[in-house]
C-alpha atoms as a PDB file:
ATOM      1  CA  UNK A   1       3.214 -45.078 -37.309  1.00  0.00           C
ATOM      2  CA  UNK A   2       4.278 -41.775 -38.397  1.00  0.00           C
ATOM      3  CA  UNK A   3       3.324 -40.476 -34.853  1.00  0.00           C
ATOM      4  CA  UNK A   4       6.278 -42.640 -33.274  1.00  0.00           C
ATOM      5  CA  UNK A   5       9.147 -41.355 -35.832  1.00  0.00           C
ATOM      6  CA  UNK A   6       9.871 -38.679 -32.721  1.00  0.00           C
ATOM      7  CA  UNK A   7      11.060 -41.858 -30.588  1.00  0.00           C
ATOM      8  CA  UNK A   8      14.432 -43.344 -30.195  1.00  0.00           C
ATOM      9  CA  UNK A   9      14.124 -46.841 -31.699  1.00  0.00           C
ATOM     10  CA  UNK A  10      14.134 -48.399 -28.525  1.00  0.00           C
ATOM     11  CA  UNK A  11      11.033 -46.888 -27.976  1.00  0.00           C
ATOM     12  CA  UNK A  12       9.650 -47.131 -31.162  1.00  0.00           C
ATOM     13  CA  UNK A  13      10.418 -50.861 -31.248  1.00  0.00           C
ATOM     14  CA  UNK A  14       8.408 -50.661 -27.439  1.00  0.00           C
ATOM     15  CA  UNK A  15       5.337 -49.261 -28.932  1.00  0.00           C
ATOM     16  CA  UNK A  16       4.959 -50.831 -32.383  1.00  0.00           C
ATOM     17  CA  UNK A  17       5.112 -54.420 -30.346  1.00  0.00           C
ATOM     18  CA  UNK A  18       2.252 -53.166 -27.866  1.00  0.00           C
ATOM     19  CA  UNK A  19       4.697 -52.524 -24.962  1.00  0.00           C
ATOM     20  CA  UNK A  20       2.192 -49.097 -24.109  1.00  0.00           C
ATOM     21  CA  UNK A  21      -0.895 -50.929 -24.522  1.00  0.00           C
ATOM     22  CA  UNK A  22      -3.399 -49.823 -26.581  1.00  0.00           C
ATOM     23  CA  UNK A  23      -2.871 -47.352 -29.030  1.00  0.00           C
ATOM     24  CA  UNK A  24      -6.548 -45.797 -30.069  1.00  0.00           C
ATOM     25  CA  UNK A  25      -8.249 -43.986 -27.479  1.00  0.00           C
ATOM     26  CA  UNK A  26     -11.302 -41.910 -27.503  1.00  0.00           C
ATOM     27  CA  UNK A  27      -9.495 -39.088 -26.360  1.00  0.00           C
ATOM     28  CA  UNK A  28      -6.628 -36.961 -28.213  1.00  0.00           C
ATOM     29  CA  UNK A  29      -3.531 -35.713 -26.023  1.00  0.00           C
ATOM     30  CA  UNK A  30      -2.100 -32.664 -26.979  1.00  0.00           C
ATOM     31  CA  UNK A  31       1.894 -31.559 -26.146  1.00  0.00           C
ATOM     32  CA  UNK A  32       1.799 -27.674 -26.524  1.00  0.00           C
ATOM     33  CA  UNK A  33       4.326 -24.833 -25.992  1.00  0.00           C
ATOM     34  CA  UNK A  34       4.224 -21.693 -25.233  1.00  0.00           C
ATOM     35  CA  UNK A  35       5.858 -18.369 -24.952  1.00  0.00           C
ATOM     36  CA  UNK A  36       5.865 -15.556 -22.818  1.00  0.00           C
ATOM     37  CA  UNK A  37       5.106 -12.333 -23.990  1.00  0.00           C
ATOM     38  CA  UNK A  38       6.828 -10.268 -21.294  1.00  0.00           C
ATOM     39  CA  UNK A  39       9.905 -12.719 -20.941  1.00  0.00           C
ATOM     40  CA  UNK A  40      12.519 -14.884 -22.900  1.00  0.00           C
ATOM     41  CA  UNK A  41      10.374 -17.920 -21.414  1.00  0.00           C
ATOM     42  CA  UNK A  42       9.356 -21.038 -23.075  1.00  0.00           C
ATOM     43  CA  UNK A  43       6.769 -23.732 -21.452  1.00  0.00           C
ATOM     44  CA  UNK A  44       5.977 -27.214 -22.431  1.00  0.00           C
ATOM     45  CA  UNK A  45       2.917 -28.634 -21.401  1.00  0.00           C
ATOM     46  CA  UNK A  46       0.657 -31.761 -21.823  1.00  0.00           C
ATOM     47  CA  UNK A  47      -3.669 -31.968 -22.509  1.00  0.00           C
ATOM     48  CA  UNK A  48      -6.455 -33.063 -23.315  1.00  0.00           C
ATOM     49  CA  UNK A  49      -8.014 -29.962 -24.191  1.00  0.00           C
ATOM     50  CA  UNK A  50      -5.469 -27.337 -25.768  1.00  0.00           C
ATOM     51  CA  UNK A  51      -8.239 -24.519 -25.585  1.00  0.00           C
ATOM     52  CA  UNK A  52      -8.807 -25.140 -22.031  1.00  0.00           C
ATOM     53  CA  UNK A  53      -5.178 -25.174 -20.621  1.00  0.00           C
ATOM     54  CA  UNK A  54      -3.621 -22.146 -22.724  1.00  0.00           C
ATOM     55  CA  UNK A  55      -6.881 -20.586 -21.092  1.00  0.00           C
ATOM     56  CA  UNK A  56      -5.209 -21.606 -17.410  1.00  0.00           C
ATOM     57  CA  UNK A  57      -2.038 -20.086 -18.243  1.00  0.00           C
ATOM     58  CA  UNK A  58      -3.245 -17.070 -19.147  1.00  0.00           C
ATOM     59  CA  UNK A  59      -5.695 -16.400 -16.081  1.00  0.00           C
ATOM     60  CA  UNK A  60      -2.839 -17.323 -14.324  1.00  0.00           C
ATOM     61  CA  UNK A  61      -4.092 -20.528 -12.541  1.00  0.00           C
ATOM     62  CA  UNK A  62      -1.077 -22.350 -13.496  1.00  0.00           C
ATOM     63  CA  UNK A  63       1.333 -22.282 -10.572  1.00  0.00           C
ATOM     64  CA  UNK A  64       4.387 -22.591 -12.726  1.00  0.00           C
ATOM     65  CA  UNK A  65       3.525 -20.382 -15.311  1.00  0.00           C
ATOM     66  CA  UNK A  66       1.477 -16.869 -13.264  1.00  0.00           C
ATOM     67  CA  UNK A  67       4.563 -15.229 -13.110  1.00  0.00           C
ATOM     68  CA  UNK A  68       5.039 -15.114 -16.868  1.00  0.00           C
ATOM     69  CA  UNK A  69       2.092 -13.539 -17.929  1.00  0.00           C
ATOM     70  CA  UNK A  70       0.641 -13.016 -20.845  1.00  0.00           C
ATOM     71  CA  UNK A  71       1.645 -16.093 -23.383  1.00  0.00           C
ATOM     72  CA  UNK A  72       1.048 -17.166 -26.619  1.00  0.00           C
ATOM     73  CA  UNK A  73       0.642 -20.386 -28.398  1.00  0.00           C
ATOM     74  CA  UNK A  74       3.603 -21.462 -30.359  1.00  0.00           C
ATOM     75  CA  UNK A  75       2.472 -25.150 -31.218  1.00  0.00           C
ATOM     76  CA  UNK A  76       1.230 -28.610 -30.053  1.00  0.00           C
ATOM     77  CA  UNK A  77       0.737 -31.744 -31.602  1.00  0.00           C
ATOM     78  CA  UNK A  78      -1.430 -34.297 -31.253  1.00  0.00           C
ATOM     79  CA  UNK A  79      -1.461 -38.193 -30.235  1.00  0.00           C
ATOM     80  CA  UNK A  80      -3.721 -41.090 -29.994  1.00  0.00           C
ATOM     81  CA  UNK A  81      -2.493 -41.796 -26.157  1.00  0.00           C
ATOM     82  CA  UNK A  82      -1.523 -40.316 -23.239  1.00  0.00           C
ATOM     83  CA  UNK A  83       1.514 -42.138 -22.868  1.00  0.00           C
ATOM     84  CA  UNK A  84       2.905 -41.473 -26.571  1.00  0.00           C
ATOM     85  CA  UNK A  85       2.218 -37.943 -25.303  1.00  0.00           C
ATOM     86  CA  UNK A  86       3.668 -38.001 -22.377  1.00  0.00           C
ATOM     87  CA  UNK A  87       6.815 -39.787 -23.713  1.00  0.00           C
ATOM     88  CA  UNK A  88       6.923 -36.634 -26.571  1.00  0.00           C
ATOM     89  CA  UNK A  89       6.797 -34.338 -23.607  1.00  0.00           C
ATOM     90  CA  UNK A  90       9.889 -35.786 -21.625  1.00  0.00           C
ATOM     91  CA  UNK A  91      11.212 -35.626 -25.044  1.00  0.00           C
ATOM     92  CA  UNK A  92      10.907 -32.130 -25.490  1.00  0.00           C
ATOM     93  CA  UNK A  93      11.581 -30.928 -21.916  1.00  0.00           C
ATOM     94  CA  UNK A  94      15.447 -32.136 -22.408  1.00  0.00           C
ATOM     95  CA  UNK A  95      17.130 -28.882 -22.450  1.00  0.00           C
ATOM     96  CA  UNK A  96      19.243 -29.756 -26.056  1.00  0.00           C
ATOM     97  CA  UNK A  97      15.588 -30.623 -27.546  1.00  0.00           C
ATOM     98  CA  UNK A  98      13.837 -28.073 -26.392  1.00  0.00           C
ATOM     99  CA  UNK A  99      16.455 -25.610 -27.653  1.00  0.00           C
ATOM    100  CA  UNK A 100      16.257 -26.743 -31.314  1.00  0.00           C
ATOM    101  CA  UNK A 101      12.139 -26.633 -31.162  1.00  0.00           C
ATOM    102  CA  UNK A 102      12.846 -22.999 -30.347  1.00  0.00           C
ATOM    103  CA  UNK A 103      14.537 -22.615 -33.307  1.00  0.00           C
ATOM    104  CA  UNK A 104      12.545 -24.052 -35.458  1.00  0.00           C
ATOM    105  CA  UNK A 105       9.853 -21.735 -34.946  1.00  0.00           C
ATOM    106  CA  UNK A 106      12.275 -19.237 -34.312  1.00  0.00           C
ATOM    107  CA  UNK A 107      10.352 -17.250 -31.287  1.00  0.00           C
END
């Protein structure tokens, strides 16, 4: 599953064997991050609904993110589960990783 190649084998190995259940849902989760406008500030966030939630963040009804007003969208990606989602997110959130995706898109 192309959608696992993100995963440390160990994990991989987990998920291809049916470790995280089942792996179609109806619903799509979304990872996202954004960037503040204002400030050198990166979020990463999880969804159902990316519309929705960079919405939040911009009304400021996010409690971690108000004070970083106004943001943009730099990405997300989509998976079939929460948990592969989730597990992406952790991913992403380690300060090393979360570094290089800021390079990538270089913002």
């Amino acid at each position: 599953m192309a959608e696992l190649a993100y995963l440390p084998v160990y994990l991989r190995r987990q998920a291809q064997a049916g470790a995280y259940g089942v792996l179609l849902s109806i619903f799509m989760f979304y990872v996202y991050v954004i960037k503040s406008k204002k400030f050198n500030w990166h979020y990463i966030g999880m969804t159902s609904n990316v519309e929705k939630r960079f919405a939040e963040h911009n009304k400021g009804k996010c409690k971690s993110t108000k004070h970083y007003l106004p943001f943009m969208l730099i990405t997300f990606k989509e998976f079939s589960t929460r948990i592969l989602a989730r597990d992406f997110e952790k991913f992403l959130k380690i300060s090393s990783n979360k570094e290089k995706i800021i390079k990538e898109f270089a913002v």
